[in-house]
N, C-alpha and C. Protein backbone atom coordinates (compact mmCIF):
# COMPACT_ATOMS: atom_id res chain seq x y z
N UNK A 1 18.51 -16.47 -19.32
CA UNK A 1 17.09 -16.29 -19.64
C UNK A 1 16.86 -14.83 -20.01
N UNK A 2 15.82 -14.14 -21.06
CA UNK A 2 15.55 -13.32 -21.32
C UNK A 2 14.84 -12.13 -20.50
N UNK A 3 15.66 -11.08 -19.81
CA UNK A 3 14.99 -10.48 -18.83
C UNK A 3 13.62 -10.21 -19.19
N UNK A 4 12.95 -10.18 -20.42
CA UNK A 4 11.70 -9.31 -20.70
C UNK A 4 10.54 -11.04 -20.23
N UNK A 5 11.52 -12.33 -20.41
CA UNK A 5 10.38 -13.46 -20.35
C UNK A 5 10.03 -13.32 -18.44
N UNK A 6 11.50 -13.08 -18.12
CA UNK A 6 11.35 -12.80 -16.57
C UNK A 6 10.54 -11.88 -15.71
N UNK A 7 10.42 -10.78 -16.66
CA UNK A 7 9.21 -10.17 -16.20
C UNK A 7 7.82 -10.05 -16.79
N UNK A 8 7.63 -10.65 -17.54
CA UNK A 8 6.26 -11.20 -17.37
C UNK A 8 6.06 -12.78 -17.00
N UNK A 9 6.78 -13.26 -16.35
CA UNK A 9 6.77 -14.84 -15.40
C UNK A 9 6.25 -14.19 -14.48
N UNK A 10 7.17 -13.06 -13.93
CA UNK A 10 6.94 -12.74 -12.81
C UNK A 10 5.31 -11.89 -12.66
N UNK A 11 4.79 -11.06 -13.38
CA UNK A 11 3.42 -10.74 -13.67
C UNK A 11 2.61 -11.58 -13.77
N UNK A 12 3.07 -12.78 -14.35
CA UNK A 12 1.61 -13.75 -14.49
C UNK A 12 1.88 -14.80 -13.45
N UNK A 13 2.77 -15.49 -12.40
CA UNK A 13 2.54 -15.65 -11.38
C UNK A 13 2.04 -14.75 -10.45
N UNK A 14 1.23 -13.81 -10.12
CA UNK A 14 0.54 -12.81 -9.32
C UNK A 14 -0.23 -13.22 -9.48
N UNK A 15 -0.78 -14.19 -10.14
CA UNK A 15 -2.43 -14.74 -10.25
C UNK A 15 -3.16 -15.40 -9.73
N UNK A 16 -4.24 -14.43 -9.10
CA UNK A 16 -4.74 -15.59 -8.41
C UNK A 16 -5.31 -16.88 -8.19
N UNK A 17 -5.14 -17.62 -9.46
CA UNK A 17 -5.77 -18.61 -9.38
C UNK A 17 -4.78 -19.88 -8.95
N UNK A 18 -3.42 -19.01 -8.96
CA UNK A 18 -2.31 -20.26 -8.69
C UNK A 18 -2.36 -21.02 -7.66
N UNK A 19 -2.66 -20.17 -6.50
CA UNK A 19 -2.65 -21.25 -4.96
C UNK A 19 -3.98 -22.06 -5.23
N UNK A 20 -5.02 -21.94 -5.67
CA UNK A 20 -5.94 -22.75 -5.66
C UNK A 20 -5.97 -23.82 -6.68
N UNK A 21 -5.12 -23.61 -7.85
CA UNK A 21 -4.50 -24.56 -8.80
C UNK A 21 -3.66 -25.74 -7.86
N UNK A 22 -2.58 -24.94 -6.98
CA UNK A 22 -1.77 -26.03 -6.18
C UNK A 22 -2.44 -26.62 -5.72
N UNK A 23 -3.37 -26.53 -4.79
CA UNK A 23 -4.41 -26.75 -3.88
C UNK A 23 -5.15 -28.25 -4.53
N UNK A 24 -5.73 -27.88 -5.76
CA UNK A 24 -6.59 -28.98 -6.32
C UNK A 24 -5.79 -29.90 -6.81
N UNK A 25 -4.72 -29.30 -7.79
CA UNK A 25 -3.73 -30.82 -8.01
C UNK A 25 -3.20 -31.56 -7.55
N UNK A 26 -2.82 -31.27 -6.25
CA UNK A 26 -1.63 -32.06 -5.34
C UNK A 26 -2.14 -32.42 -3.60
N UNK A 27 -3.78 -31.98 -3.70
CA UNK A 27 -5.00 -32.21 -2.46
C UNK A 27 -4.17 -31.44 -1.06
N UNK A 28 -3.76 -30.23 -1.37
CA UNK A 28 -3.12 -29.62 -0.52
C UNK A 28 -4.41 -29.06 0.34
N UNK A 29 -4.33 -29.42 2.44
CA UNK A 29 -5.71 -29.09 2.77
C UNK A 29 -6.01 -27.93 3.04
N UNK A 30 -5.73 -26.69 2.51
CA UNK A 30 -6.31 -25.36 2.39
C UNK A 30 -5.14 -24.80 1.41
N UNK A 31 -6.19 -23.54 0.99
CA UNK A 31 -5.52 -22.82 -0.20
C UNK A 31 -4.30 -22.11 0.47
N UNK A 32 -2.95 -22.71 -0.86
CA UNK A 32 -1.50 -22.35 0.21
C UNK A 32 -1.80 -20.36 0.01
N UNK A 33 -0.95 -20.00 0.99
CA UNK A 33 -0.64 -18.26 1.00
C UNK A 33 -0.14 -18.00 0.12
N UNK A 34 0.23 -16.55 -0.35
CA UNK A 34 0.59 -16.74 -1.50
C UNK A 34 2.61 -16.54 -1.25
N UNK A 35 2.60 -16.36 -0.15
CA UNK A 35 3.77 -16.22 0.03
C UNK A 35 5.05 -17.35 -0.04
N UNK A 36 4.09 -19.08 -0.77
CA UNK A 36 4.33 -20.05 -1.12
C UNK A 36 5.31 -19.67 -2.22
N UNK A 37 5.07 -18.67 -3.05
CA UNK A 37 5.56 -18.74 -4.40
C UNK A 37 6.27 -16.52 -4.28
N UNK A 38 5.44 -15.61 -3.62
CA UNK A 38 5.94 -14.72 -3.27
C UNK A 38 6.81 -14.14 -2.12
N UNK A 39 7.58 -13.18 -2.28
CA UNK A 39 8.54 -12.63 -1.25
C UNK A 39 7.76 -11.11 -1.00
N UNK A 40 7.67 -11.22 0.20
CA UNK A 40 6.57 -9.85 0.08
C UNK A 40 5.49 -9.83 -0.45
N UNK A 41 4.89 -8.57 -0.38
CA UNK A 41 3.79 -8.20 -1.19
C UNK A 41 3.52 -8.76 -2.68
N UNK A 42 2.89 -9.49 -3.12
CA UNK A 42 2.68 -10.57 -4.11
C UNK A 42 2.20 -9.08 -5.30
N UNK A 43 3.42 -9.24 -6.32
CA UNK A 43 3.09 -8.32 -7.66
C UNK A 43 4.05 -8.79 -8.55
N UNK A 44 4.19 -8.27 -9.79
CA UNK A 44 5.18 -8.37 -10.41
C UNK A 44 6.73 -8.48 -9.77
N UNK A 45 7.61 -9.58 -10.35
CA UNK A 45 8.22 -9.90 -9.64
C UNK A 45 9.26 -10.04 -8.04
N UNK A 46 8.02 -10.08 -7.81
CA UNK A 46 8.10 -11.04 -6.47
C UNK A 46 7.94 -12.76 -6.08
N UNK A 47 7.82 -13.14 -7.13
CA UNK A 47 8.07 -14.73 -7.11
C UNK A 47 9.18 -15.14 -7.48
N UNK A 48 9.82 -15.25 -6.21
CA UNK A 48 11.22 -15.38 -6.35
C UNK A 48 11.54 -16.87 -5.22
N UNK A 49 10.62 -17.66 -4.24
CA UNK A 49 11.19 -18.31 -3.64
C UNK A 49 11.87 -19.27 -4.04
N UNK A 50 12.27 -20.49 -3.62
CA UNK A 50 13.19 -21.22 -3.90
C UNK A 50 12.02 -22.06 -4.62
N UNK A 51 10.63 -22.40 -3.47
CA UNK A 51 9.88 -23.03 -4.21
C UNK A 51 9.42 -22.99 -6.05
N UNK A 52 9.22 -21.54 -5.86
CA UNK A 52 8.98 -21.16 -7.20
C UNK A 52 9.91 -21.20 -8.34
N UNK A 53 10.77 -21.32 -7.87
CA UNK A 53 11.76 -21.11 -8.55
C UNK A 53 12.31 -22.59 -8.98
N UNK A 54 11.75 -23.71 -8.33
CA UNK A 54 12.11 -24.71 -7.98
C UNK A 54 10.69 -25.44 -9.28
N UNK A 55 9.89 -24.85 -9.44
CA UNK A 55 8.48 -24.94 -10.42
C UNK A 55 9.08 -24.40 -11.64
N UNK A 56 9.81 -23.29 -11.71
CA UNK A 56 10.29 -22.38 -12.95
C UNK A 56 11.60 -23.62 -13.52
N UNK A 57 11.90 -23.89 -13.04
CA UNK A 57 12.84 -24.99 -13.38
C UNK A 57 12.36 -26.22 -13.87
N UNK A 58 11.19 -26.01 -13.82
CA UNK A 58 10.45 -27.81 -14.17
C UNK A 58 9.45 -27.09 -15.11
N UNK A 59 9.30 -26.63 -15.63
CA UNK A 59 8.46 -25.90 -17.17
C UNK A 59 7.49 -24.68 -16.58
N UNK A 60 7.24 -24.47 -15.04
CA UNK A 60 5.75 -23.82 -15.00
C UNK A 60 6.48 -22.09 -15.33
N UNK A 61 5.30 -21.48 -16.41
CA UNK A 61 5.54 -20.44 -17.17
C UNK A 61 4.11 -20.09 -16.60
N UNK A 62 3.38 -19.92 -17.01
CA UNK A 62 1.56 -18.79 -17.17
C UNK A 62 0.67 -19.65 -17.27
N UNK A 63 0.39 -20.71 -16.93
CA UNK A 63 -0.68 -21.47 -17.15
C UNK A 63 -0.87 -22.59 -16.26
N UNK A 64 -2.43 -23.22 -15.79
CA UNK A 64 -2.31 -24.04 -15.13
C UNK A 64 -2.00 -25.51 -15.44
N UNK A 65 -1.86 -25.61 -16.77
CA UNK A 65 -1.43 -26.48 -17.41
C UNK A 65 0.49 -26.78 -16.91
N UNK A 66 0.79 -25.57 -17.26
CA UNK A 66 2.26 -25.77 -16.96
C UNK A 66 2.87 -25.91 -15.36
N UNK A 67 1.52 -25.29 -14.82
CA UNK A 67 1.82 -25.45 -12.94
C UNK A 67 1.59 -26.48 -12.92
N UNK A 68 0.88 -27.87 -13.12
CA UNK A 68 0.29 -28.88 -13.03
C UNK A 68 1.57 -29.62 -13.40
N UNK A 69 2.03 -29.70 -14.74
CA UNK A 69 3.18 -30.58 -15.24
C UNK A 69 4.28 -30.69 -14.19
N UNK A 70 4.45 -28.90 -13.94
CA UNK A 70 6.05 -28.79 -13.04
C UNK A 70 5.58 -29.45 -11.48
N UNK A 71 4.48 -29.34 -11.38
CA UNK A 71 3.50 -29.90 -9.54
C UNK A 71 4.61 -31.44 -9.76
N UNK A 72 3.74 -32.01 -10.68
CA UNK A 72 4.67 -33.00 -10.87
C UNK A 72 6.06 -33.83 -10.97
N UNK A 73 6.42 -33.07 -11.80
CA UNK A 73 7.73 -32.96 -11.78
C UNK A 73 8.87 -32.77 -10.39
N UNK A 74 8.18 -31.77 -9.56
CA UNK A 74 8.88 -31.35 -8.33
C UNK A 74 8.60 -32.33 -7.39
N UNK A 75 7.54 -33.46 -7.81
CA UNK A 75 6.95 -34.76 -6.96
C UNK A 75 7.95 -36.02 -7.55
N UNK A 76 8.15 -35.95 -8.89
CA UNK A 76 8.94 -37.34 -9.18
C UNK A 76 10.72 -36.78 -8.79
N UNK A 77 11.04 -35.29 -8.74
CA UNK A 77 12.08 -35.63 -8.77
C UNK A 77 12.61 -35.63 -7.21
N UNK A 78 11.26 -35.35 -6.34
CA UNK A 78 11.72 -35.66 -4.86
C UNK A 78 12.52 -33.79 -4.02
N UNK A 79 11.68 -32.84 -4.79
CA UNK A 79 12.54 -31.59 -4.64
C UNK A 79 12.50 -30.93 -2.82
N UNK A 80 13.36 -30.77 -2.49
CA UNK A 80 13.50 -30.64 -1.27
C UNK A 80 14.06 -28.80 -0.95
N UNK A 81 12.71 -28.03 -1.35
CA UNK A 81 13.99 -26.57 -1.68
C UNK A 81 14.20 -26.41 -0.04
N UNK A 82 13.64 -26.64 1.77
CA UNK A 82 14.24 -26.05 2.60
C UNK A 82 15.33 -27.24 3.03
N UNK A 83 16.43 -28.02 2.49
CA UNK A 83 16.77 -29.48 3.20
C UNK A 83 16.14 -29.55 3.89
N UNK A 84 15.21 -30.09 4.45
CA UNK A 84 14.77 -31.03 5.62
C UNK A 84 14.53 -31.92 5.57
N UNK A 85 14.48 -32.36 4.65
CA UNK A 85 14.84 -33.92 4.20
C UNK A 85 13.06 -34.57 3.62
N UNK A 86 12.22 -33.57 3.87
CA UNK A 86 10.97 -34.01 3.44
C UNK A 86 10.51 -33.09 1.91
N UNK A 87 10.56 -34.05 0.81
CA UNK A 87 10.23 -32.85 0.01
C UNK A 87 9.25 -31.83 -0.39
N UNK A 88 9.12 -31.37 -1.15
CA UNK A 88 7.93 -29.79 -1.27
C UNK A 88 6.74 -30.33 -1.56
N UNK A 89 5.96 -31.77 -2.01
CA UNK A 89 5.06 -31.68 -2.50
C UNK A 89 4.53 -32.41 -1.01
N UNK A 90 5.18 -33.23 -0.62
CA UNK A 90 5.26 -33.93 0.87
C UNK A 90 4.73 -32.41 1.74
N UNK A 91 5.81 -32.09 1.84
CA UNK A 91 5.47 -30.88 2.88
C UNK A 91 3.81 -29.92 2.40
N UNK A 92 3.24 -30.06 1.12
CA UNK A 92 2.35 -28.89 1.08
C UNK A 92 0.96 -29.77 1.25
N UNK A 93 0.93 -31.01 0.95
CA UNK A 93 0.13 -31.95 1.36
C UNK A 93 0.05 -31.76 2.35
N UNK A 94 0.72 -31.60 3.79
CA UNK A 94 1.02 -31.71 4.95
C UNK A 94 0.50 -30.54 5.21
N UNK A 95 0.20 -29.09 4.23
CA UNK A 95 -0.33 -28.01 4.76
C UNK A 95 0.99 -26.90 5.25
N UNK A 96 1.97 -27.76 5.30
CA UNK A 96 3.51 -26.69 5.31
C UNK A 96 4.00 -25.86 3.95
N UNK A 97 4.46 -25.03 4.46
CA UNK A 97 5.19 -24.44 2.80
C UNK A 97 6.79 -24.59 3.19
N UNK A 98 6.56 -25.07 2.15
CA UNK A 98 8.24 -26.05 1.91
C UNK A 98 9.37 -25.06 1.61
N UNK A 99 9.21 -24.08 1.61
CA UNK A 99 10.23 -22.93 2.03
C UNK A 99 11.35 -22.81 3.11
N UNK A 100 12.23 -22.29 3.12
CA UNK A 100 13.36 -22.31 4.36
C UNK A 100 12.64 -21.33 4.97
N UNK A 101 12.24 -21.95 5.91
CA UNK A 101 11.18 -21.16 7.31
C UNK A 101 10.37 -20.56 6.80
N UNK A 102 9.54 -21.78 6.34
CA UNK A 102 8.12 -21.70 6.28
C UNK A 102 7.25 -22.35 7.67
N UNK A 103 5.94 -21.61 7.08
CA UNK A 103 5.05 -22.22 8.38
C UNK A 103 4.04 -23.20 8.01
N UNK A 104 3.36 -23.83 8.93
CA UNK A 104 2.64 -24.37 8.67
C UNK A 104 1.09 -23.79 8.71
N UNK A 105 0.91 -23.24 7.29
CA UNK A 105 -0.31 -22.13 6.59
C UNK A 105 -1.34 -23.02 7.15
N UNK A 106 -1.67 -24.04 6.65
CA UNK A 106 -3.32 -24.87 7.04
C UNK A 106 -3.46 -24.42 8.38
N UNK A 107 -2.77 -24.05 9.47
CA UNK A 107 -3.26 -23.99 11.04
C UNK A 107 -3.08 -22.55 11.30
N UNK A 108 -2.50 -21.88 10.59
CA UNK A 108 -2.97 -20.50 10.57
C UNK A 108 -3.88 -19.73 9.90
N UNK A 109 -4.56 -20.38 8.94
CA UNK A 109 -5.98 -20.21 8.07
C UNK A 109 -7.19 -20.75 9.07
N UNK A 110 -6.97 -21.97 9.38
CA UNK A 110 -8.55 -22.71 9.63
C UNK A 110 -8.29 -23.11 11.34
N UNK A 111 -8.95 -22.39 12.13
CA UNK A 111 -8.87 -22.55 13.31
C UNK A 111 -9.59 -24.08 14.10
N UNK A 112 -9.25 -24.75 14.56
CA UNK A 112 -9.71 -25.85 14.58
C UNK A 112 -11.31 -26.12 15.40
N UNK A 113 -11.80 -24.82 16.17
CA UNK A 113 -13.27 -25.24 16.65
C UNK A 113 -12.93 -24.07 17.31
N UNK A 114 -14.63 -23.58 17.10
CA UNK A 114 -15.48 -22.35 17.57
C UNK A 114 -14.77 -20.90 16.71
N UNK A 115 -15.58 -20.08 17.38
CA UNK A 115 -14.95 -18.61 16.08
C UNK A 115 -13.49 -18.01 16.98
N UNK A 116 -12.84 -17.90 16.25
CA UNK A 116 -11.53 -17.06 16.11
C UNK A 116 -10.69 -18.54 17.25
N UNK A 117 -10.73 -19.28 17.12
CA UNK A 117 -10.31 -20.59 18.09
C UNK A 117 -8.19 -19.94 17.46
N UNK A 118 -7.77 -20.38 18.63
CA UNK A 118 -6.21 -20.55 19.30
C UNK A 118 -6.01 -21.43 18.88
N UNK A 119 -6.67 -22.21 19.37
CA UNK A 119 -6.21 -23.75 19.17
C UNK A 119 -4.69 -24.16 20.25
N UNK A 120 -4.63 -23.32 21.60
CA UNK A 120 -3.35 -23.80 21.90
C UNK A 120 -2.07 -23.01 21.49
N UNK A 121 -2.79 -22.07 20.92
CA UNK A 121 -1.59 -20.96 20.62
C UNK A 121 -2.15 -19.40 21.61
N UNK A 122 -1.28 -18.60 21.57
CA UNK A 122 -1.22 -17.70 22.27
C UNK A 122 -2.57 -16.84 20.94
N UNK A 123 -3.27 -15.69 21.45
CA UNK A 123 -4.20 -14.94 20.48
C UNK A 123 -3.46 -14.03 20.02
N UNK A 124 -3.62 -13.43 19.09
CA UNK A 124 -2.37 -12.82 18.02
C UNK A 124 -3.17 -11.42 18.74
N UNK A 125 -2.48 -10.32 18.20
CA UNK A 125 -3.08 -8.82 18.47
C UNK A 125 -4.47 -8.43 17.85
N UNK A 126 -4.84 -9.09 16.63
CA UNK A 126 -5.69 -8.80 16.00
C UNK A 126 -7.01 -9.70 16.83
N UNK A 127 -7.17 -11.00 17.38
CA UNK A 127 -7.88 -11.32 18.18
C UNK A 127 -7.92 -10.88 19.03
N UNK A 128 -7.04 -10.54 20.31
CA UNK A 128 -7.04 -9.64 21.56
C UNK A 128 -8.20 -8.54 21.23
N UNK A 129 -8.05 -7.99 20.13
CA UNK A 129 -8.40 -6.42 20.07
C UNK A 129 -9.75 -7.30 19.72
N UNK A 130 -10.27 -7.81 18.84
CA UNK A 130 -11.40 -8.49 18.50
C UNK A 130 -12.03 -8.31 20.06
N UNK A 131 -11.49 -9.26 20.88
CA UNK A 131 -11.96 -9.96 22.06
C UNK A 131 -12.11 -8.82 22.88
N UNK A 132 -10.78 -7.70 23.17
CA UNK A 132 -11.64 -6.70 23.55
C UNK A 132 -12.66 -5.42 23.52
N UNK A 133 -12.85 -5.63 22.09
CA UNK A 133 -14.16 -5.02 21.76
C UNK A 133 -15.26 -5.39 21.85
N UNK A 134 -15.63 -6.97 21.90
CA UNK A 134 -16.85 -7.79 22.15
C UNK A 134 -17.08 -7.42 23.82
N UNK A 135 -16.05 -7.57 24.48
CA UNK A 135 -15.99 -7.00 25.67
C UNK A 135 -16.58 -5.91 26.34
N UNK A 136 -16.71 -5.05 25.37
CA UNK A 136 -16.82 -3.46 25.37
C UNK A 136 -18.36 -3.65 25.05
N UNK A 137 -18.83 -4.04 24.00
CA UNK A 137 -20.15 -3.95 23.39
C UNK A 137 -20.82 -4.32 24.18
N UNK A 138 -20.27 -5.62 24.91
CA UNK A 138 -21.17 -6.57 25.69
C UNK A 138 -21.20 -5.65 26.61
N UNK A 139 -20.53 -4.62 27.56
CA UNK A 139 -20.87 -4.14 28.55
C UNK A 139 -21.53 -2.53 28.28
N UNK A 140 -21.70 -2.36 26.99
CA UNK A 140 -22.26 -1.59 26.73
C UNK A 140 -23.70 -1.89 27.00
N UNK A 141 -24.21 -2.70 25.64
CA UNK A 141 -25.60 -3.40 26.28
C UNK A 141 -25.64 -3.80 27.52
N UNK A 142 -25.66 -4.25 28.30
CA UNK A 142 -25.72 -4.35 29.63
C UNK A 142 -26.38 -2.86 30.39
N UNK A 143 -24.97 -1.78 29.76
CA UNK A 143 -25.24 -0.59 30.51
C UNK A 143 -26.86 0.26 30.11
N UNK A 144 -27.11 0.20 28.61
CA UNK A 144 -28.14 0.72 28.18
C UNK A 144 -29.37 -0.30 28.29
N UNK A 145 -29.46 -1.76 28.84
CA UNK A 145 -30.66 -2.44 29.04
C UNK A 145 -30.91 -2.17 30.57
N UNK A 146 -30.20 -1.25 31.02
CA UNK A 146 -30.57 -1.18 32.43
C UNK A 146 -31.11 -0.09 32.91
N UNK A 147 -30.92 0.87 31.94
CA UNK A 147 -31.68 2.20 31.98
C UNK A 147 -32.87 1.95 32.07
C-alpha cells in the first residue's frame, strides 16, 4: 500500500464522527471510545488496531459510506480480531470492543442509576476525589450556617 494513502487513512480516521457512525449502523448501545479504532492518543496515525485494521481490509477509507459497507462486511464475514470466538460486530452490539483486551465501554460510560453510580465496582480516583470534595463543601456549609 502507498505510504502517503496510509497517512492520510490514518488522518481521516481521527474523525469524529466515526464512533457515532459505528454506533448508528450496527445499534451499538453507547458511542464506542475511540480507542475502538485508536492506540493511544487518537491523531494521525494511530488507528492501528486489529479492529481497524480489520475495517481497512473490507474497503473503509474516509467516509461513512465506506465505514458502513466494511461494518458489514466484518458482520457477513463473521470477523473475530480478539479469538474469542464471538465476533466484532457481536461483541460491539454487546457494548464490548472487540479488541484483544478490550473492555466493556457501555458500563464504563453510562453508570447504571443515580450520579457518578459504581454500579458494583470499586470508585475510580477521580470519583473518590469528587466524593471527597462534596464532603468538604458539605461541611463547609454546615460550618458557615452556624455562625
Amino acid at each position: 500500500m502507498n505510504p502517503l494513502l496510509l497517512l492520510l487513512t490514518g488522518a481521516a480516521l481521527a474523525l469524529p464522527q466515526f464512533p457515532g457512525a459505528v454506533q448508528d449502523h450496527i445499534g451499538v448501545p453507547c458511542e464506542p471510545l475511540c480507542t475502538l479504532c485508536h492506540q493511544g492518543t487518537p491523531s494521525s496515525g494511530t488507528a492501528t488496531t486489529d479492529f481497524v485494521l480489520a475495517l481497512q481490509d473490507r474497503g473503509f477509507a474516509t467516509s461513512d459510506a465506506t465505514l458502513q459497507s466494511a461494518l458489514d462486511a466484518l458482520a457477513a464475514d463473521d470477523v473475530d480480531s480478539d479469538d474469542d470466538g464471538v465476533g466484532d460486530v457481536e461483541e460491539l452490539v454487546g457494548g464490548e470492543d472487540p479488541n484483544p483486551g478490550g473492555l466493556v465501554f457501555c458500563d464504563l460510560l453510562t453508570p447504571s442509576y443515580g450520579c457518578l453510580s459504581t454500579a458494583g465496582r470499586a470508585p475510580g480516583a477521580g470519583e473518590a476525589l469528587l466524593g471527597f470534595l462534596a464532603l468538604l463543601g458539605l461541611a463547609w456549609l454546615r460550618r458557615s450556617s452556624g455562625r
